[in-house]
C-alpha atoms as a PDB file:
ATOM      1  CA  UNK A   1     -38.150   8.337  -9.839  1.00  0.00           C
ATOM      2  CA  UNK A   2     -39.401   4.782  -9.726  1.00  0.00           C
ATOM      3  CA  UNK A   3     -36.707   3.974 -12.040  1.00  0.00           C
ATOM      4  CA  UNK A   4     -34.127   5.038  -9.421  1.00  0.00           C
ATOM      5  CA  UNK A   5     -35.799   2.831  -6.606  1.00  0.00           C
ATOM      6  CA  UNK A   6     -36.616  -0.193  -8.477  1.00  0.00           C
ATOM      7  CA  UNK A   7     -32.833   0.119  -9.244  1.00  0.00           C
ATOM      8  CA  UNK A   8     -31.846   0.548  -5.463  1.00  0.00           C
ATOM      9  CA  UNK A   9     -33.296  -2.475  -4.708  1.00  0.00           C
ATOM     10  CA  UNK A  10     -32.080  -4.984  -6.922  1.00  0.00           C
ATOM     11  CA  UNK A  11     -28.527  -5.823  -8.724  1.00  0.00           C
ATOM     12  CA  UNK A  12     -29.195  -3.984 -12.037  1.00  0.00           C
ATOM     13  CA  UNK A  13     -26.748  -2.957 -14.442  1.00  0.00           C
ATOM     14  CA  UNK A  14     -27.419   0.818 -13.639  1.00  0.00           C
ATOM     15  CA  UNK A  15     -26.082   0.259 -10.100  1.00  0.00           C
ATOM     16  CA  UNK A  16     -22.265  -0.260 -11.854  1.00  0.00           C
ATOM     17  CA  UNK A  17     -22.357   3.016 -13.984  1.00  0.00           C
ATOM     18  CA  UNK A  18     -20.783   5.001 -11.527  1.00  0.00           C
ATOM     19  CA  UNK A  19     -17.927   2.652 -11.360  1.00  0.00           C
ATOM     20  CA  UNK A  20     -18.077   2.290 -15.400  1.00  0.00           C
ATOM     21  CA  UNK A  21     -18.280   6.038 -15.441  1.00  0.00           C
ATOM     22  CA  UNK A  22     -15.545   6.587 -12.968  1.00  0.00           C
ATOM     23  CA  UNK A  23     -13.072   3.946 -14.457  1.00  0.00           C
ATOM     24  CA  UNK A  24     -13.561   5.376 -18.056  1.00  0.00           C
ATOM     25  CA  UNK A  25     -13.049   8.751 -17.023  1.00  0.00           C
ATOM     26  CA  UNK A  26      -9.586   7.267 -15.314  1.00  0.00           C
ATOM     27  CA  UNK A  27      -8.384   5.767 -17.963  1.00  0.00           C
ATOM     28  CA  UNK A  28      -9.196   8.455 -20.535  1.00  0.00           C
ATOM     29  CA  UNK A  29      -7.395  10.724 -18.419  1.00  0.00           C
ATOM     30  CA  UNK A  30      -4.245   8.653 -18.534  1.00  0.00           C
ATOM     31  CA  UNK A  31      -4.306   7.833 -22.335  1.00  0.00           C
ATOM     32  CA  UNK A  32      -4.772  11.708 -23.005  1.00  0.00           C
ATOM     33  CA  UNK A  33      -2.153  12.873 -20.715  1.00  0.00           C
ATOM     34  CA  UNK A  34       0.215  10.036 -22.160  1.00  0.00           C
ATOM     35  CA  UNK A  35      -0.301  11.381 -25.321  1.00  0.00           C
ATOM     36  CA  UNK A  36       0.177  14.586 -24.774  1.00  0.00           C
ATOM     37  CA  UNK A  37       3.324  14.119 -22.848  1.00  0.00           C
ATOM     38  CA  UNK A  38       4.599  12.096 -26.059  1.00  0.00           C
ATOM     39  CA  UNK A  39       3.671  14.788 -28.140  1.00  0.00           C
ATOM     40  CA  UNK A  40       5.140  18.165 -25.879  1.00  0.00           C
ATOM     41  CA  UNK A  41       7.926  16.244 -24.253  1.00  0.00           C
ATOM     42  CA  UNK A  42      11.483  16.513 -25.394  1.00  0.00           C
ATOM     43  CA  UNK A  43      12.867  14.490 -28.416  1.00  0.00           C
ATOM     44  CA  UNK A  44      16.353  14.681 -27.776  1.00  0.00           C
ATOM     45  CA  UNK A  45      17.969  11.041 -27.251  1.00  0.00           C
ATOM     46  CA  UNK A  46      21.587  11.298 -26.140  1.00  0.00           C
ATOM     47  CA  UNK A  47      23.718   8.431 -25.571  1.00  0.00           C
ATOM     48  CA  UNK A  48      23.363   9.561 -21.806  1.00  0.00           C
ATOM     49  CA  UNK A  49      19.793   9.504 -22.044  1.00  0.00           C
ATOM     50  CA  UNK A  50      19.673   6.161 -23.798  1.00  0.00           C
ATOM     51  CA  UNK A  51      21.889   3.483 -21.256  1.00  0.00           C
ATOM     52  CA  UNK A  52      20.368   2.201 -18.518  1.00  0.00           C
ATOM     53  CA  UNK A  53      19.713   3.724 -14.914  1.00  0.00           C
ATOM     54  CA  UNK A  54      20.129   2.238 -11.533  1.00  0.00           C
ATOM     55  CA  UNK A  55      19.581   4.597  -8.445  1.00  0.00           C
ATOM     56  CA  UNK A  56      22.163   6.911  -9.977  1.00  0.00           C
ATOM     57  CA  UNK A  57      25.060   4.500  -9.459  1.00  0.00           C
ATOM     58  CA  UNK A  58      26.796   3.603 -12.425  1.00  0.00           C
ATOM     59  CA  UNK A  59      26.582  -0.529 -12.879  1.00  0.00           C
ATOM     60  CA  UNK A  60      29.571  -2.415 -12.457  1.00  0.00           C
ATOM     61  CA  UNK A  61      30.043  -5.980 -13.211  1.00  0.00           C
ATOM     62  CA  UNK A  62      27.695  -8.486 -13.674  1.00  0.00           C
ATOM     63  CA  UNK A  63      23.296  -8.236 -12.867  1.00  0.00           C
ATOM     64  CA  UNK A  64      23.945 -11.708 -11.503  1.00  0.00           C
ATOM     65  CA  UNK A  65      25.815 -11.552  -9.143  1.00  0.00           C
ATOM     66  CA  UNK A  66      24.386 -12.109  -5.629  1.00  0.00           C
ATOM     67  CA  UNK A  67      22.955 -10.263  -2.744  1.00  0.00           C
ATOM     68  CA  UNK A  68      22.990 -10.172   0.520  1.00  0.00           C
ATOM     69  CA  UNK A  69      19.493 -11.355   2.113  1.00  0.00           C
ATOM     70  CA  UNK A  70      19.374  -8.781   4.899  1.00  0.00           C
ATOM     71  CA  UNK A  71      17.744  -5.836   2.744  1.00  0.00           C
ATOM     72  CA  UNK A  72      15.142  -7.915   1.728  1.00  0.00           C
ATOM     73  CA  UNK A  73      14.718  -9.043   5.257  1.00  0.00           C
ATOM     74  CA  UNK A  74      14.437  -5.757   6.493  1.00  0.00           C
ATOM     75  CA  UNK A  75      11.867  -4.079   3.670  1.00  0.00           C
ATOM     76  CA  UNK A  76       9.518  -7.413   4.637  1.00  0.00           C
ATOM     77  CA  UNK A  77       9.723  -6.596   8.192  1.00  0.00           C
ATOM     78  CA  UNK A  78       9.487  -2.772   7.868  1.00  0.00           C
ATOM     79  CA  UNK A  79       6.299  -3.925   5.541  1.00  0.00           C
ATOM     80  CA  UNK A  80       4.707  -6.264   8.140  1.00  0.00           C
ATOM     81  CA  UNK A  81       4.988  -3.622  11.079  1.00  0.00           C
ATOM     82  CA  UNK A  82       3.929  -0.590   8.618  1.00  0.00           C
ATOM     83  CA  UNK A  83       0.495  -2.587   7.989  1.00  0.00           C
ATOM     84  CA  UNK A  84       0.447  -3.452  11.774  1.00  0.00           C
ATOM     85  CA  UNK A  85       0.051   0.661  12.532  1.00  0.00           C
ATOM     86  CA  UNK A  86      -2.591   1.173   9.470  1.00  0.00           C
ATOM     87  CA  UNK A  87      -4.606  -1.630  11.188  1.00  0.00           C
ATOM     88  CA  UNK A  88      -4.442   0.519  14.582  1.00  0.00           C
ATOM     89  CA  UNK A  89      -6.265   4.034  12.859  1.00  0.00           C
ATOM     90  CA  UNK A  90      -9.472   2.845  12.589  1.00  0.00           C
ATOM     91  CA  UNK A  91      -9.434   2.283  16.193  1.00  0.00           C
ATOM     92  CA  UNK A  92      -7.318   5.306  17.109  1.00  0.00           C
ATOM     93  CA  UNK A  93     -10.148   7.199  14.956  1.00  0.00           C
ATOM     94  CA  UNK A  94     -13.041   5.546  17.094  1.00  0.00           C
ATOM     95  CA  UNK A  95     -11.774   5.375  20.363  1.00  0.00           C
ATOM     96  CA  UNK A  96     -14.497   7.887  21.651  1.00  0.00           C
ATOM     97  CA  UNK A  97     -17.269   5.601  20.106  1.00  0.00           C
ATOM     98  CA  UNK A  98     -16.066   2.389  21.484  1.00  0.00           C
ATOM     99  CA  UNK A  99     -15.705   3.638  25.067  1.00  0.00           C
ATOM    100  CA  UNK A 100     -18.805   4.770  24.915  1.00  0.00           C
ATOM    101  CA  UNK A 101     -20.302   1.715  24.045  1.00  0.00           C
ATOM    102  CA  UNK A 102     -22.972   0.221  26.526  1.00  0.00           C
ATOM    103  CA  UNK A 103     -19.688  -2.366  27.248  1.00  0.00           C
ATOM    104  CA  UNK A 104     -17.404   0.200  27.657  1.00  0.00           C
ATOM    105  CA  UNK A 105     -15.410  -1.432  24.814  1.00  0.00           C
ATOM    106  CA  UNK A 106     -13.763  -3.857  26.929  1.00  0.00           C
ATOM    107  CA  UNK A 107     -13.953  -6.474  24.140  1.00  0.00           C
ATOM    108  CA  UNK A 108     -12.664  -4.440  21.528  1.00  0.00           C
ATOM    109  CA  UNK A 109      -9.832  -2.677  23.611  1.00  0.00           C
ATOM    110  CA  UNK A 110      -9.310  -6.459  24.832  1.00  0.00           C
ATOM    111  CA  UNK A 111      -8.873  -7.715  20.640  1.00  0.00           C
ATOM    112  CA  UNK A 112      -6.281  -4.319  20.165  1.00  0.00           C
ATOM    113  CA  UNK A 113      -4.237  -5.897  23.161  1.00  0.00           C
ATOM    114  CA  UNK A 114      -4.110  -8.816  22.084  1.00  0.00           C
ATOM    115  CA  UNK A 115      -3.357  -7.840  18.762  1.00  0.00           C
ATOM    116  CA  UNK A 116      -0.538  -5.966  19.729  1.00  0.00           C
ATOM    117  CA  UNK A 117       0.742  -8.701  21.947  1.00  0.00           C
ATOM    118  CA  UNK A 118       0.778 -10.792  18.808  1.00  0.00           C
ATOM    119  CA  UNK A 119       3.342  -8.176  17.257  1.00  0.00           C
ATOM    120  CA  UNK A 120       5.092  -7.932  20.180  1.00  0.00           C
ATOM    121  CA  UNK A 121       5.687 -11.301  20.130  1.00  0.00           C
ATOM    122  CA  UNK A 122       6.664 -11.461  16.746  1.00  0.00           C
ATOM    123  CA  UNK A 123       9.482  -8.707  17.041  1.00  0.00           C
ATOM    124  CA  UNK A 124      10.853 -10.135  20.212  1.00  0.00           C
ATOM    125  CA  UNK A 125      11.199 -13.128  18.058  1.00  0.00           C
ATOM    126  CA  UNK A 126      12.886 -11.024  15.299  1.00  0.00           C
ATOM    127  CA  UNK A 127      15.135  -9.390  17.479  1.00  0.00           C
ATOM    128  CA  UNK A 128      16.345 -12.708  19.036  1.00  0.00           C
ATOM    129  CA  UNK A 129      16.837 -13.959  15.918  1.00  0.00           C
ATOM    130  CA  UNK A 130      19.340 -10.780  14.893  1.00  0.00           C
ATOM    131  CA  UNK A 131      16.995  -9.545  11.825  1.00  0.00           C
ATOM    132  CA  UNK A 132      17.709  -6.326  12.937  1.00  0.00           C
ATOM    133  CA  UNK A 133      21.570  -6.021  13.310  1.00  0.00           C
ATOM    134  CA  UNK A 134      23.303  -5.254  10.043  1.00  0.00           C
ATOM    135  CA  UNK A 135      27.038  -6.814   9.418  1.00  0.00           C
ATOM    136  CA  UNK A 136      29.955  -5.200   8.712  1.00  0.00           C
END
C-alpha cells in the first residue's frame, strides 16, 4: 500500500504502466488480427483485383492533370466550421453548471458570444467572397 502512495505522489515509472499496458495491448491486437486476416483471407489475385482503384471510377488520362481549387476550398471550410460545433459541446453539456455559477455565467456565456461572433464573421466573409457558390 505504501508502494501505491509513494507512487501517487511523485513521477515514477509505475505511473506510465497503464499507458505501456494499454498501448501494448493495442498494438498486439492489431499485429494479431493482421495476421490472421493474412492468413484466413482470400488468395485469389485477379487482374481486376490487381489495377488500381479510385472511388469506383475508372481513371482516364493523365494523374497530373489539374484540379479545380473549389473542393479543396470547401472540405477546409466544412473542416473549420465542423471543429467550430465540437468546441460548442462542452458548453452545451454544462450549461446547467455555468448558470448556476455564483456569476450566473455571464463571462462564460459572454466568451461563447463572442466566439460565435468570430465565426460569424468569418463566414460572412466567406460568403462575400463566393467560397460557397459552385461553377458550372
Amino acid at each position: 500500500m505504501n508502494l501505491l502512495l509513494l507512487a501517487a505522489d511523485h513521477n515514477t515509472p509505475i505511473n506510465y504502466f497503464p499507458i505501456a499496458l494499454q498501448l501494448a495491448i493495442a498494438i498486439g491486437f492489431i499485429a494479431v488480427m493482421m495476421v490472421v486476416s493474412h492468413l484466413l483471407g482470400p488468395k485469389r489475385r485477379t487482374s481486376d483485383k490487381l489495377i488500381n482503384f479510385e472511388s469506383g471510377i475508372p481513371s482516364v488520362g493523365n494523374a497530373r492533370q489539374p484540379m479545380g481549387i473549389k473542393y479543396f476550398l470547401v472540405a477546409i471550410l466544412f473542416v473549420l466550421f465542423d471543429v467550430e460545433v465540437i468546441f460548442f459541446y462542452p458548453y452545451a453539456v454544462n450549461f446547467r453548471y455555468f448558470m448556476s455559477l455564483p456569476e450566473g455565467g455571464g463571462q462564460i456565456f459572454l466568451e461563447v458570444v463572442l466566439f460565435v461572433a468570430f465565426f460569424l464573421c468569418g463566414f460572412i466573409y466567406i460568403v462575400k467572397k463566393g467560397a460557397l457558390e459552385w461553377e458550372d
